[in-house]
C-alpha atoms as a PDB file:
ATOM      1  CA  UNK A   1      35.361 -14.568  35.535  1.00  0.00           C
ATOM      2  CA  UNK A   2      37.886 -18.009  34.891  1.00  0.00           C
ATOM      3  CA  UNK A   3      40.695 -16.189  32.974  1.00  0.00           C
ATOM      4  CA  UNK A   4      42.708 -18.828  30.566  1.00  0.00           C
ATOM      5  CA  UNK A   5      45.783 -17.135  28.675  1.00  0.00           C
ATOM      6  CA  UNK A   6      47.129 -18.775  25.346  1.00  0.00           C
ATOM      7  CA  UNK A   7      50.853 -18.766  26.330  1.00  0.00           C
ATOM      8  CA  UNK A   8      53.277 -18.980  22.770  1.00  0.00           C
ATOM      9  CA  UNK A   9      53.794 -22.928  22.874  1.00  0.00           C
ATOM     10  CA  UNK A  10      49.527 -23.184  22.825  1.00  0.00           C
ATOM     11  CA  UNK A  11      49.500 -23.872  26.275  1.00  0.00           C
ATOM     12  CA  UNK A  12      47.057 -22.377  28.760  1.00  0.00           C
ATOM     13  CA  UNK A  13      46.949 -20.730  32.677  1.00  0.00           C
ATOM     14  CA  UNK A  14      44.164 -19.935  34.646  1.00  0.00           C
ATOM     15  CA  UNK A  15      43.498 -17.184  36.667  1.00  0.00           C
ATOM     16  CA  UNK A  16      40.672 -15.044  37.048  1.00  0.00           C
ATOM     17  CA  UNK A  17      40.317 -11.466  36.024  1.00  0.00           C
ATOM     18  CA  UNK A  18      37.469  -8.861  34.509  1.00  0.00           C
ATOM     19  CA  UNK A  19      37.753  -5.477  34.414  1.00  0.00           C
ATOM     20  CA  UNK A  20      35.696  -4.320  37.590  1.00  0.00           C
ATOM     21  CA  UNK A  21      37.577  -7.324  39.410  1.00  0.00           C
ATOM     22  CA  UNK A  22      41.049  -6.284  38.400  1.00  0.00           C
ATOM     23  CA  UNK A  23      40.341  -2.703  39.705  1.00  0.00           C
ATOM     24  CA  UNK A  24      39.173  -3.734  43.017  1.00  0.00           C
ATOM     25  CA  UNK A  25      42.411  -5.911  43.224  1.00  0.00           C
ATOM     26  CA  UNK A  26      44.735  -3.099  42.215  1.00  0.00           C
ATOM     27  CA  UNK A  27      42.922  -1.026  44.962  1.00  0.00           C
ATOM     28  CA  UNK A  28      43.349  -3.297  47.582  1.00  0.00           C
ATOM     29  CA  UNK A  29      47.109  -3.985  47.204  1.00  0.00           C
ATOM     30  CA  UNK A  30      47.289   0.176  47.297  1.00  0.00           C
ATOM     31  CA  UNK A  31      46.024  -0.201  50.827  1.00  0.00           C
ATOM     32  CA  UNK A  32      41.990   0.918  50.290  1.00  0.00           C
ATOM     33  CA  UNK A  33      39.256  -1.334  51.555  1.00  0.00           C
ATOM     34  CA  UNK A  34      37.814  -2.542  49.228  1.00  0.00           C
ATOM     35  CA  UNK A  35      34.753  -5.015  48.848  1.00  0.00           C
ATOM     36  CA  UNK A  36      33.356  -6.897  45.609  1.00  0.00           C
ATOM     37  CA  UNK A  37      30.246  -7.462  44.064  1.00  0.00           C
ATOM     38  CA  UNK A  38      28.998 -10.050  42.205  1.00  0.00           C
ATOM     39  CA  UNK A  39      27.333 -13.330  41.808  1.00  0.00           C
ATOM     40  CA  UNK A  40      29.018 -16.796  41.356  1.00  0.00           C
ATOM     41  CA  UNK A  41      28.129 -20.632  41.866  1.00  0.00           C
ATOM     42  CA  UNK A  42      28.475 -23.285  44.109  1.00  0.00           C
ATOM     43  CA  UNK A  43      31.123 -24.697  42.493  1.00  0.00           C
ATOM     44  CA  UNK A  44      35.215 -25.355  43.577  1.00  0.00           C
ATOM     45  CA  UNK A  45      35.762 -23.040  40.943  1.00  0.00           C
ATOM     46  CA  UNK A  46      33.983 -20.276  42.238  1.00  0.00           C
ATOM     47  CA  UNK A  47      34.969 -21.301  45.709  1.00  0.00           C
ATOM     48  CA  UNK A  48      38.451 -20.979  44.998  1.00  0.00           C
ATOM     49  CA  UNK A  49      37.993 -17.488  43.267  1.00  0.00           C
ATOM     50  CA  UNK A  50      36.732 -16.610  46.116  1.00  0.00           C
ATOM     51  CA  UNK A  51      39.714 -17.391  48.372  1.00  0.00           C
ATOM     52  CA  UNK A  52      41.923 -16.123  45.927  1.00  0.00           C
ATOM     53  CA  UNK A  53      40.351 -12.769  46.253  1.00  0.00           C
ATOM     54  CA  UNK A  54      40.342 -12.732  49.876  1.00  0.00           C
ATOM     55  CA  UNK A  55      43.919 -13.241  50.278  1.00  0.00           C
ATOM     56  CA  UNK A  56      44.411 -10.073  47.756  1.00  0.00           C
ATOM     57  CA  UNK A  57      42.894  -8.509  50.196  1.00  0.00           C
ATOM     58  CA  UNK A  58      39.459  -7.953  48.623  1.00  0.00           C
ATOM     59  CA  UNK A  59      35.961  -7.815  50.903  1.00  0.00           C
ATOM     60  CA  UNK A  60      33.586 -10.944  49.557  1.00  0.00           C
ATOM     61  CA  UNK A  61      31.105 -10.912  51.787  1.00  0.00           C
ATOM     62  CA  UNK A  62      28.452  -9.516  49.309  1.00  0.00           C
ATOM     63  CA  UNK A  63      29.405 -11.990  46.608  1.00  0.00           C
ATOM     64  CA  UNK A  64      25.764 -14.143  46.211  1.00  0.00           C
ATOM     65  CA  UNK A  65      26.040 -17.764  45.659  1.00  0.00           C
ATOM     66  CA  UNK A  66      23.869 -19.337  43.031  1.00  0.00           C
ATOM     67  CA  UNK A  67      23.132 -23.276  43.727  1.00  0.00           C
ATOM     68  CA  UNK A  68      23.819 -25.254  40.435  1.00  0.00           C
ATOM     69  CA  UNK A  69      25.497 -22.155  38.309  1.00  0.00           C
ATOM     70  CA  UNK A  70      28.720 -21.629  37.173  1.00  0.00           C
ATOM     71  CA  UNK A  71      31.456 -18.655  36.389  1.00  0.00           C
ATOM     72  CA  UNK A  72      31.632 -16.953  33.316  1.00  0.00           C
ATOM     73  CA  UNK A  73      35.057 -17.411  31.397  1.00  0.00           C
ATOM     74  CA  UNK A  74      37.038 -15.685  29.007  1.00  0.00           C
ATOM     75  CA  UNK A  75      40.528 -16.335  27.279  1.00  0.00           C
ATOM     76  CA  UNK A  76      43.423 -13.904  26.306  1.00  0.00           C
ATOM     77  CA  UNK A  77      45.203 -14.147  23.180  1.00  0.00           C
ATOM     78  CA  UNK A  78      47.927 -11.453  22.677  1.00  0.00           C
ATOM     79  CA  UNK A  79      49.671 -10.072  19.374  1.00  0.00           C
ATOM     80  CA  UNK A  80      53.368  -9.424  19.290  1.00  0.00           C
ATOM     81  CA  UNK A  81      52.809  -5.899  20.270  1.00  0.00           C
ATOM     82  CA  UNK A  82      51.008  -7.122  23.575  1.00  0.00           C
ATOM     83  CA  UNK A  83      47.707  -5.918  22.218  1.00  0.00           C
ATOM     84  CA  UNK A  84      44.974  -8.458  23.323  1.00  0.00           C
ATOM     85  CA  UNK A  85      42.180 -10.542  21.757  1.00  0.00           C
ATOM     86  CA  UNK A  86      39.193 -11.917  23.935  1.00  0.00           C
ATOM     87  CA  UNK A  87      37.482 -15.070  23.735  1.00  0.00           C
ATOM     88  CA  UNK A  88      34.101 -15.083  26.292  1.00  0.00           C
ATOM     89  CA  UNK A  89      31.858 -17.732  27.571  1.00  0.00           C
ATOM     90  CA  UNK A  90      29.500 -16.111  29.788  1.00  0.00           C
ATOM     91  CA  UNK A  91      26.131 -15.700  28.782  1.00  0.00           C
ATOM     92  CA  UNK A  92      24.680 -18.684  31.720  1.00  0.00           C
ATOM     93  CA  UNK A  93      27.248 -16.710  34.074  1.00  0.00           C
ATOM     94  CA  UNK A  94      25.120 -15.572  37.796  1.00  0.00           C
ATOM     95  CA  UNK A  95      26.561 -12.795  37.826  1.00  0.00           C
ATOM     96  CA  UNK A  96      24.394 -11.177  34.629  1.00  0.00           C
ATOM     97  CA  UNK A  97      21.666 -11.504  37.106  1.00  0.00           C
ATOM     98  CA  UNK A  98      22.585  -9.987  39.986  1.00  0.00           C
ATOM     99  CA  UNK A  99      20.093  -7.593  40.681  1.00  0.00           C
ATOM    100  CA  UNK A 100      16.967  -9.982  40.407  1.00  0.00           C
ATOM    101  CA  UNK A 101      17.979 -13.272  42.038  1.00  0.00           C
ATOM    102  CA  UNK A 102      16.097 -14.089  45.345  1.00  0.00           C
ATOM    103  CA  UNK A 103      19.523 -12.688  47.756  1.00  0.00           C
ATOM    104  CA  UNK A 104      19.205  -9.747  45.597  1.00  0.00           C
ATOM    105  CA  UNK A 105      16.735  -7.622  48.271  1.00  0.00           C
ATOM    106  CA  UNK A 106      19.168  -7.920  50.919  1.00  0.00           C
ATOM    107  CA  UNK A 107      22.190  -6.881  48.523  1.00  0.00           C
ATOM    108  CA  UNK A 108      21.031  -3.999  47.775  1.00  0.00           C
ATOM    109  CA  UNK A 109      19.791  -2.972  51.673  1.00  0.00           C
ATOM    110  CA  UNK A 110      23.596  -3.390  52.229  1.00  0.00           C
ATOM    111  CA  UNK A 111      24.846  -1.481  48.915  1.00  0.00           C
ATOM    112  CA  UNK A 112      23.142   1.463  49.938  1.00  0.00           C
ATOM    113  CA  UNK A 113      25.344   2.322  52.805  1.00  0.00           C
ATOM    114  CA  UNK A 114      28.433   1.888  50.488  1.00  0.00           C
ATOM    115  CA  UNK A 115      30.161   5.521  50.260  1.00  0.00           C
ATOM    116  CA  UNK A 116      31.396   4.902  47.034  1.00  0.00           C
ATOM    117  CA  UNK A 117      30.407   2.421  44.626  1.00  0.00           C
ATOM    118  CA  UNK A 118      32.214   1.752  40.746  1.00  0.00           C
ATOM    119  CA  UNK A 119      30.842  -0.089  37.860  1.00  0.00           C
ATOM    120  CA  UNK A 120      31.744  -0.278  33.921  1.00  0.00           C
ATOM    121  CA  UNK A 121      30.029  -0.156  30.664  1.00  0.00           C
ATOM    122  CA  UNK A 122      30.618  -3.878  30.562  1.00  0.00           C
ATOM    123  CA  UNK A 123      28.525  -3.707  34.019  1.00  0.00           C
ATOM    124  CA  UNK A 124      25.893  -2.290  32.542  1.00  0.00           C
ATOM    125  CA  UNK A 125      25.661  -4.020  29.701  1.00  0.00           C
ATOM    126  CA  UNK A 126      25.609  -7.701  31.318  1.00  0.00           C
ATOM    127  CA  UNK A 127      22.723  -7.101  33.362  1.00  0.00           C
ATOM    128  CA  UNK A 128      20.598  -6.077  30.877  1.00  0.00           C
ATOM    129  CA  UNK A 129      17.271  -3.904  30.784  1.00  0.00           C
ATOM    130  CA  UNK A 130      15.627  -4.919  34.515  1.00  0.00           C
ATOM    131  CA  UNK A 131      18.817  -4.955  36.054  1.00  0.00           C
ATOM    132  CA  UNK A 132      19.787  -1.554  34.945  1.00  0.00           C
ATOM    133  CA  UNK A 133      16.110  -0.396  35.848  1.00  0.00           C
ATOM    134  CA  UNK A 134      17.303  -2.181  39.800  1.00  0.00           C
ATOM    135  CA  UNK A 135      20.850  -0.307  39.391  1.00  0.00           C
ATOM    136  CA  UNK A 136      19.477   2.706  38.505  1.00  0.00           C
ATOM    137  CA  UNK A 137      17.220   2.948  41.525  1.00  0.00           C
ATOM    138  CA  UNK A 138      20.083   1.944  43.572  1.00  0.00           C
ATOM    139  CA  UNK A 139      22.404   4.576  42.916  1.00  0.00           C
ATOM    140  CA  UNK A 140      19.463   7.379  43.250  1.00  0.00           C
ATOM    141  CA  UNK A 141      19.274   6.204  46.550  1.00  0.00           C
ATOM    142  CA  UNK A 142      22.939   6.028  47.170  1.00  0.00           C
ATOM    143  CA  UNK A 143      23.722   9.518  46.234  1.00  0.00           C
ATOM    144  CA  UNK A 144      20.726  10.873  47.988  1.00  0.00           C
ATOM    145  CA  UNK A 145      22.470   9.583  51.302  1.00  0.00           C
ATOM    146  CA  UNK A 146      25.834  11.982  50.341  1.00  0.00           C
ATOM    147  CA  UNK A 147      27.258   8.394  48.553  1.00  0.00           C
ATOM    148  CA  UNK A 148      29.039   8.690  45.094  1.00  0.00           C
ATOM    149  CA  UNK A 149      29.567   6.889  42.283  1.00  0.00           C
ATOM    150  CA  UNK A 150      32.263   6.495  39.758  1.00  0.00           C
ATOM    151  CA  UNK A 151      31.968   4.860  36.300  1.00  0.00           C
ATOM    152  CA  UNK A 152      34.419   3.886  33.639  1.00  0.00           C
ATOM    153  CA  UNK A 153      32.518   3.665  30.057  1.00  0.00           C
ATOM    154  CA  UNK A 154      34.718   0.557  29.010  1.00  0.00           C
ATOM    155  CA  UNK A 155      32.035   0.454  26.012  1.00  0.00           C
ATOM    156  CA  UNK A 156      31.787  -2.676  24.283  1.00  0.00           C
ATOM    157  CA  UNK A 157      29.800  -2.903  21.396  1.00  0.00           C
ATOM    158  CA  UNK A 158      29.603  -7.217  21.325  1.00  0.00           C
ATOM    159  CA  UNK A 159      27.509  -6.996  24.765  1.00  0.00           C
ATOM    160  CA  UNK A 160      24.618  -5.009  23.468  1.00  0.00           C
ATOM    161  CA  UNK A 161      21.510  -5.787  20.956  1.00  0.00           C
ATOM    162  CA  UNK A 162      22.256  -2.441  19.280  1.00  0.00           C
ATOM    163  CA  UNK A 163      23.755   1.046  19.703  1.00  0.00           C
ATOM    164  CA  UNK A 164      20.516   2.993  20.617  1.00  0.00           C
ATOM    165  CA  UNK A 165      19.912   0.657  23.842  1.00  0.00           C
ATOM    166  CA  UNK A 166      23.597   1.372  24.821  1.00  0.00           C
ATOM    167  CA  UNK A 167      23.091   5.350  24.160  1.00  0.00           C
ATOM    168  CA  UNK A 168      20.397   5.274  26.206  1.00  0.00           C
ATOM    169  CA  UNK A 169      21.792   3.175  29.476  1.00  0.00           C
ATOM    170  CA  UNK A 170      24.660   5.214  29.362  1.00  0.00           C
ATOM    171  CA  UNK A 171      23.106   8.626  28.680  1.00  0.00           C
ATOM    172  CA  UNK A 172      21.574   7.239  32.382  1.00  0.00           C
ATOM    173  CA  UNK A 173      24.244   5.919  34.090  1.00  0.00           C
ATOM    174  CA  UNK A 174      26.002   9.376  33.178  1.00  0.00           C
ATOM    175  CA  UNK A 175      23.201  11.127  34.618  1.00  0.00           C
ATOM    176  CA  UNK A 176      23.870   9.151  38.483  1.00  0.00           C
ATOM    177  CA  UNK A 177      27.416   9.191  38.260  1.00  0.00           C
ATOM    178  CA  UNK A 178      30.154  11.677  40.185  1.00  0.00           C
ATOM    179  CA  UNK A 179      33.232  10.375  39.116  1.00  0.00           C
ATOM    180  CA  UNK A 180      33.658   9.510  35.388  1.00  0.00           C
ATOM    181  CA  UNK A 181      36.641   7.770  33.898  1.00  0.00           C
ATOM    182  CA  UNK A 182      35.301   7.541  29.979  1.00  0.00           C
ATOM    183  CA  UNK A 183      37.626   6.599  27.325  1.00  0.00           C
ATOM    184  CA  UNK A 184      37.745   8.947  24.064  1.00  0.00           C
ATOM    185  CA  UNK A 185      37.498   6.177  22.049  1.00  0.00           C
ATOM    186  CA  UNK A 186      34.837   4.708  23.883  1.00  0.00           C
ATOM    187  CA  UNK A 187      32.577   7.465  23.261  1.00  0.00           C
ATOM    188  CA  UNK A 188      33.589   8.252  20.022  1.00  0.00           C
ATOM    189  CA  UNK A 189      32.524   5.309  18.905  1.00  0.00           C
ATOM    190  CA  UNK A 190      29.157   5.075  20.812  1.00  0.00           C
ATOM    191  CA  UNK A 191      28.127   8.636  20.522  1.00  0.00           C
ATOM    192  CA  UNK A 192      30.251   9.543  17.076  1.00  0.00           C
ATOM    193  CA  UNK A 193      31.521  12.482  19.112  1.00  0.00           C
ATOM    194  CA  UNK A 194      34.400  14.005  17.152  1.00  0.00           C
ATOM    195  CA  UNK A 195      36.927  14.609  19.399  1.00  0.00           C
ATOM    196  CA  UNK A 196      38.073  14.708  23.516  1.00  0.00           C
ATOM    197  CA  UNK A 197      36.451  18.402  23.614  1.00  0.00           C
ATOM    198  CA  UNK A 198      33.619  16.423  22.131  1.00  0.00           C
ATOM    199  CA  UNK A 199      33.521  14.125  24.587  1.00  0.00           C
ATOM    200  CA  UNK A 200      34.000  16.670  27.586  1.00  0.00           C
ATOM    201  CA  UNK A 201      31.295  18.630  26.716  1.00  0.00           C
ATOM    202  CA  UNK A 202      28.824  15.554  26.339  1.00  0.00           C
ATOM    203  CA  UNK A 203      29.977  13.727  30.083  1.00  0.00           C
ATOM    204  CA  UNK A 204      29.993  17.563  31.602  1.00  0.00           C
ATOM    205  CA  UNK A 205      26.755  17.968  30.096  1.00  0.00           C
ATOM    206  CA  UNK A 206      25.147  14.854  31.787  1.00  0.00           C
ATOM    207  CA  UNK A 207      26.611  16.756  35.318  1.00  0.00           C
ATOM    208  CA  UNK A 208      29.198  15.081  36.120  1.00  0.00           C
ATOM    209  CA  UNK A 209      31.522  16.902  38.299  1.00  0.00           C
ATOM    210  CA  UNK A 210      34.993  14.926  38.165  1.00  0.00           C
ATOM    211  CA  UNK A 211      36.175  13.582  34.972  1.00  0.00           C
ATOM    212  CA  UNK A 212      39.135  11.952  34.183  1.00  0.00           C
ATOM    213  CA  UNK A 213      39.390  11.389  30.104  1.00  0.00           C
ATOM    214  CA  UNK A 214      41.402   9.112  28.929  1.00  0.00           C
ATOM    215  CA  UNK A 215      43.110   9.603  25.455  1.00  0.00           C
ATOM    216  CA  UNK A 216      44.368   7.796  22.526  1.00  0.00           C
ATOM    217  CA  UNK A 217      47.877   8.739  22.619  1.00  0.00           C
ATOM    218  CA  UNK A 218      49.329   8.232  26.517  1.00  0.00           C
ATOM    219  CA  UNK A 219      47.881  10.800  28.710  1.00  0.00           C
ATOM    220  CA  UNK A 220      44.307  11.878  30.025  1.00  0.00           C
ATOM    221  CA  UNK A 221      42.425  15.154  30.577  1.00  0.00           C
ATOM    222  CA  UNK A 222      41.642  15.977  34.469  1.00  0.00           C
ATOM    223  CA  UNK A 223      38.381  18.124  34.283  1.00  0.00           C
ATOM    224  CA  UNK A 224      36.598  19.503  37.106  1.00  0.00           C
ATOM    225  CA  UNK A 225      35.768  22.432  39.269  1.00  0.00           C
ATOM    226  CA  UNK A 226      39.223  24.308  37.867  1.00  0.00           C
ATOM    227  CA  UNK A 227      40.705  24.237  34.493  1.00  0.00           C
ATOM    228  CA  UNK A 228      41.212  21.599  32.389  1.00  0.00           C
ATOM    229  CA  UNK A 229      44.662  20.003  32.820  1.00  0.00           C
ATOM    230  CA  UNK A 230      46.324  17.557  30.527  1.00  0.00           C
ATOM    231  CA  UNK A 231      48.543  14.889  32.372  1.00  0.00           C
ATOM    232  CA  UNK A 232      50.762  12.815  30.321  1.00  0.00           C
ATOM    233  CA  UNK A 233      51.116   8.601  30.757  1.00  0.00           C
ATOM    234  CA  UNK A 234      54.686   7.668  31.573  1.00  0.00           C
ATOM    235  CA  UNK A 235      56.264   5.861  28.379  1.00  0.00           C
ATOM    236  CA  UNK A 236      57.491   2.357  28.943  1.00  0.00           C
ATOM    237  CA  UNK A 237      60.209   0.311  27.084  1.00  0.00           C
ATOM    238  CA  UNK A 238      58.494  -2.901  26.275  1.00  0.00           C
ATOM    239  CA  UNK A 239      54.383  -3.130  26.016  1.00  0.00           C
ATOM    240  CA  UNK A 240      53.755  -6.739  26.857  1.00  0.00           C
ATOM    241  CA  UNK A 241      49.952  -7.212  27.796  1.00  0.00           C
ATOM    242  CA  UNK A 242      47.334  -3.936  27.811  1.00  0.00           C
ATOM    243  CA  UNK A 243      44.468  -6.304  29.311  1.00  0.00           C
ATOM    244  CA  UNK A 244      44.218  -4.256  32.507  1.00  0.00           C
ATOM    245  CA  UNK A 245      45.744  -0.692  31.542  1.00  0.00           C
ATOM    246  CA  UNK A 246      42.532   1.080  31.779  1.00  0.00           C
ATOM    247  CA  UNK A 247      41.269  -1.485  35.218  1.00  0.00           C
ATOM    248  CA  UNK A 248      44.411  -0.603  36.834  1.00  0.00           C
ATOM    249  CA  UNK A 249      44.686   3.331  35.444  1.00  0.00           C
ATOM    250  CA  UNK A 250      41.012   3.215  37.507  1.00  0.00           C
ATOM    251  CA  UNK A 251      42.131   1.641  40.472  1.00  0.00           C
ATOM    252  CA  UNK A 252      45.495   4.053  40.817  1.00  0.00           C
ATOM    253  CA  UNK A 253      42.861   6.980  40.235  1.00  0.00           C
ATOM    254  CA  UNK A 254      40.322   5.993  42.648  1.00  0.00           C
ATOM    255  CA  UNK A 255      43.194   4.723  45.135  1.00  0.00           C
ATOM    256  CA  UNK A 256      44.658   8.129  45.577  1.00  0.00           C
ATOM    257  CA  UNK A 257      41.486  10.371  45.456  1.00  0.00           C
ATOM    258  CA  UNK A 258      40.229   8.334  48.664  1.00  0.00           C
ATOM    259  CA  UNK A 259      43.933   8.949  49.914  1.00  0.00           C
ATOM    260  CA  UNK A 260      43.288  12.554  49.764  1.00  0.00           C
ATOM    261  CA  UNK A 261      45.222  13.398  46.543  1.00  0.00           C
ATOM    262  CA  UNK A 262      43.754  16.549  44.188  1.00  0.00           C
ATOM    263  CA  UNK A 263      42.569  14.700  40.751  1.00  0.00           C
ATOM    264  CA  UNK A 264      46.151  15.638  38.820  1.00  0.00           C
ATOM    265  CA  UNK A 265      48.166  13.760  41.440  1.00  0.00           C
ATOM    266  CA  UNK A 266      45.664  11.117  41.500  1.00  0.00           C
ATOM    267  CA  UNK A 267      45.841  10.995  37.666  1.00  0.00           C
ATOM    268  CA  UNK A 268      49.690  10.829  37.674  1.00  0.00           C
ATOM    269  CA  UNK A 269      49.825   7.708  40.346  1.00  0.00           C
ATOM    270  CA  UNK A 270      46.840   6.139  38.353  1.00  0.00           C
ATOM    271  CA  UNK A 271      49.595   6.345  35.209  1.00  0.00           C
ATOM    272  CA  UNK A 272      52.490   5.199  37.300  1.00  0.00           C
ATOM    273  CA  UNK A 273      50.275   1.758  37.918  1.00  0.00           C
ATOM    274  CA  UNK A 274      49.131   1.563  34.404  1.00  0.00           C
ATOM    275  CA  UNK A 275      52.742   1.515  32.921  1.00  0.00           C
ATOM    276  CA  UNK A 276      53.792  -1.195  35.169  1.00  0.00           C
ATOM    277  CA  UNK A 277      50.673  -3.252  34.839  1.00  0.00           C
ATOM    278  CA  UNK A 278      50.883  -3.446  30.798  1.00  0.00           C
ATOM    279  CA  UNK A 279      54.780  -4.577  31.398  1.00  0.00           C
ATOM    280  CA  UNK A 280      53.774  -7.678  32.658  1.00  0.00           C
ATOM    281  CA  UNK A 281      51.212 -10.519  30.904  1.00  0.00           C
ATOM    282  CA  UNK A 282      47.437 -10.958  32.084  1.00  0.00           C
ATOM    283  CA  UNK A 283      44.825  -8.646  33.737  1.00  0.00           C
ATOM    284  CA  UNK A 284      46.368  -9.119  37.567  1.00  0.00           C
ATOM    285  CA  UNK A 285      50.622  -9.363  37.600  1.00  0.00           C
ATOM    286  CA  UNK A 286      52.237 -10.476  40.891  1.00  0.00           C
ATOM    287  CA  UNK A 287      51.881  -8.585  43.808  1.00  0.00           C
ATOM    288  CA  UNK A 288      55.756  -8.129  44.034  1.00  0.00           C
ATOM    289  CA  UNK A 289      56.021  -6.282  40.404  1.00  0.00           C
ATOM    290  CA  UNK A 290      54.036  -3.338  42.103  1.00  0.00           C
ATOM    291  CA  UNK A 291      57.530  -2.416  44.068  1.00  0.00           C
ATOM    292  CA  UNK A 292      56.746   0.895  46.127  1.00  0.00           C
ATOM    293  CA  UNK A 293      53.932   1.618  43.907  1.00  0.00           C
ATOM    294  CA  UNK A 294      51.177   0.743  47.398  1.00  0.00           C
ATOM    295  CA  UNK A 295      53.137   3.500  48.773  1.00  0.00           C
ATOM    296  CA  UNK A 296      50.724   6.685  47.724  1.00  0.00           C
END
C-alpha cells in the first residue's frame, strides 16, 4: 500500500510499505530472491511502486494489474515512545481480490512452483471467505509438490466480521503451514490462550514443525524437532518507530534459514535486523542503515 507518515510539524511523506511487502524488501537487501505478490492498478501510483520495488531488488512479475483500480493506503502516526497508530484506506484496494480476478488462473499455475511461499494474518484476512477457500487449495497443492509455507499470525482484529471467522481461517491456515512465526499476543488474544506454553502447544498441535514464537518482553521461543530454546532480542538505546519490527524480525528469520542457518542462528540474525529497523522511522529505513547486516 501508499504509506503517508505524520512527521512532528503535521507534515506528511510517502512511501509505500505493508507488512508482507516490508518482509520481502528486508529479504531482498539480505541477498535472497525474492518475488511479490499482489494486485495493484493502472495508475502512476502503482506504476511507480512498482519501480520502486524493483530497484530494492524485489521480483514483480506476478504483481496483476487491475484497469481503473487503485492502491490501498494507510498513514503512520507515532507516540513519543515510537509506538505506532494506523490510519487505512483500503477496502476498494485490488489487491483484496487477488485470488478471483480474471489473471488470477494463471497466478496461481505459476505460484505453485514457488518453493516457499509467506503470507500474514492480515493476508488472510483481506481476501476474505472465497479467497481463502482459492488460498487454501493453493497451498495443498504447493506442499504436495515438497513446497513450504511460512506464516506470521500478525492478527488483527479491525479486518475481520468477528472472532469465530478469524478462529476458523487461522485454525486452517495453521493446518497448511511449515514455518510459523505467531506472536504471543496475537494468539492470546484470538484464541484466549493463557500463556507462550499455551500458545506452543496450540500451533504444535495444528502440526507445524518449525516455530518461531515471538514474546512480549524482547526475545522469542525457537521450537522444533529438538528442545525448546529461548533466544533473547538485542536491547537498543532509543525505540523510534516499531512499524516493521515483527516484518523485518520475519524477513531476518526466513533470510538465514534459506542461507542454511539452524533456526537459533536464524532467530538471532532475525533480532539483529529487528533492533536496527525500529531505530529508524517508517516500515522500510534506508538501505545504508542496514551496515553489514546483508552479510549472513
Amino acid at each position: 500500500m501508499i504509506e503517508l507518515f505524520r512527521r512532528p510539524d503535521g507534515s506528511l511523506t510517502m512511501g509505500f510499505g505493508g507488512d508482507t511487502l516490508n518482509t520481502a524488501v528486508y529479504m531482498a537487501r539480505l541477498g535472497v530472491p525474492v518475488d511479490y505478490v499482489t494486485a495493484l492498478g493502472d495508475d502512476q501510483t502503482s506504476a511507480g511502486m512498482i519501480a520502486a520495488w524493483q530497484a530494492e531488488g524485489v521480483g514483480t512479475a506476478p504483481v496483476l494489474r487491475v484497469p481503473g483500480r487503485l492502491p490501498g493506503l494507510y498513514m503512520i502516526e507515532t507516540d513519543a515512545a515510537g509506538e505506532r497508530r494506523f490510519l487505512y484506506w483500503r477496502d476498494a484496494a485490488p489487491a483484496r481480490d487477488l485470488f478471483v480476478l480474471p489473471q488470477s488462473e494463471a497466478l496461481l499455475a505459476e505460484l505453485e512452483t514457488y518453493d516457499l511461499l509467506y503470507l500474514s494474518g492480515i493476508s488472510l484476512a483481506v481476501w476474505g471467505e472465497r479467497g481463502r477457500a482459492v488460498l487454501f487449495a493453493l497451498l495443498d497443492r504447493v506442499r504436495e509438490r515438497g513446497g513450504r509455507v511460512a506464516f506470521d499470525t500478525n492478527w488483527r482484529p479491525r479486518l475481520w466480521p468477528d472472532v469465530d471467522t478469524a478462529r476458523h481461517a487461522f485454525d486452517a491456515m495453521l493446518r497448511r503451514t511449515d514455518i510459523a512465526l505467531p506472536g504471543v499476543t496475537d494468539l492470546r488474544d484470538l484464541y484466549g490462550d493463557a500463556d507462550a506454553a499455551a500458545v506452543l502447544d496450540r500451533v504444535r498441535g495444528c502440526g507445524v514443525k518449525e516455530i518461531v514464537l515471538k514474546l512480549e518482553a524482547p526475545g522469542c521461543i525457537v521450537a522444533g524437532d529438538g528442545p525448546d530454546t529461548e533466544v533473547p532480542a538485542e536491547r537498543v538505546g532509543t525505540v523510534v518507530d516499531t512499524t516493521a519490527a515483527g516484518d523485518s524480525f520475519s524477513a531476518g528469520y526466513l533470510a538465514a534459514r534459506l542461507s542454511g542457518h539452524d533456526a537459533v542462528e536464524s532467530a538471532r540474525a532475525a533480532h539483529k535486523l529487528a533492533a536496527v529497523v525500529i531505530q529508524h522511522r517508517g516500515a522500510i529505513i534506508p538501505a545504508s542503515a542496514m551496515g553489514e547486516l546483508s552479510k549472513l
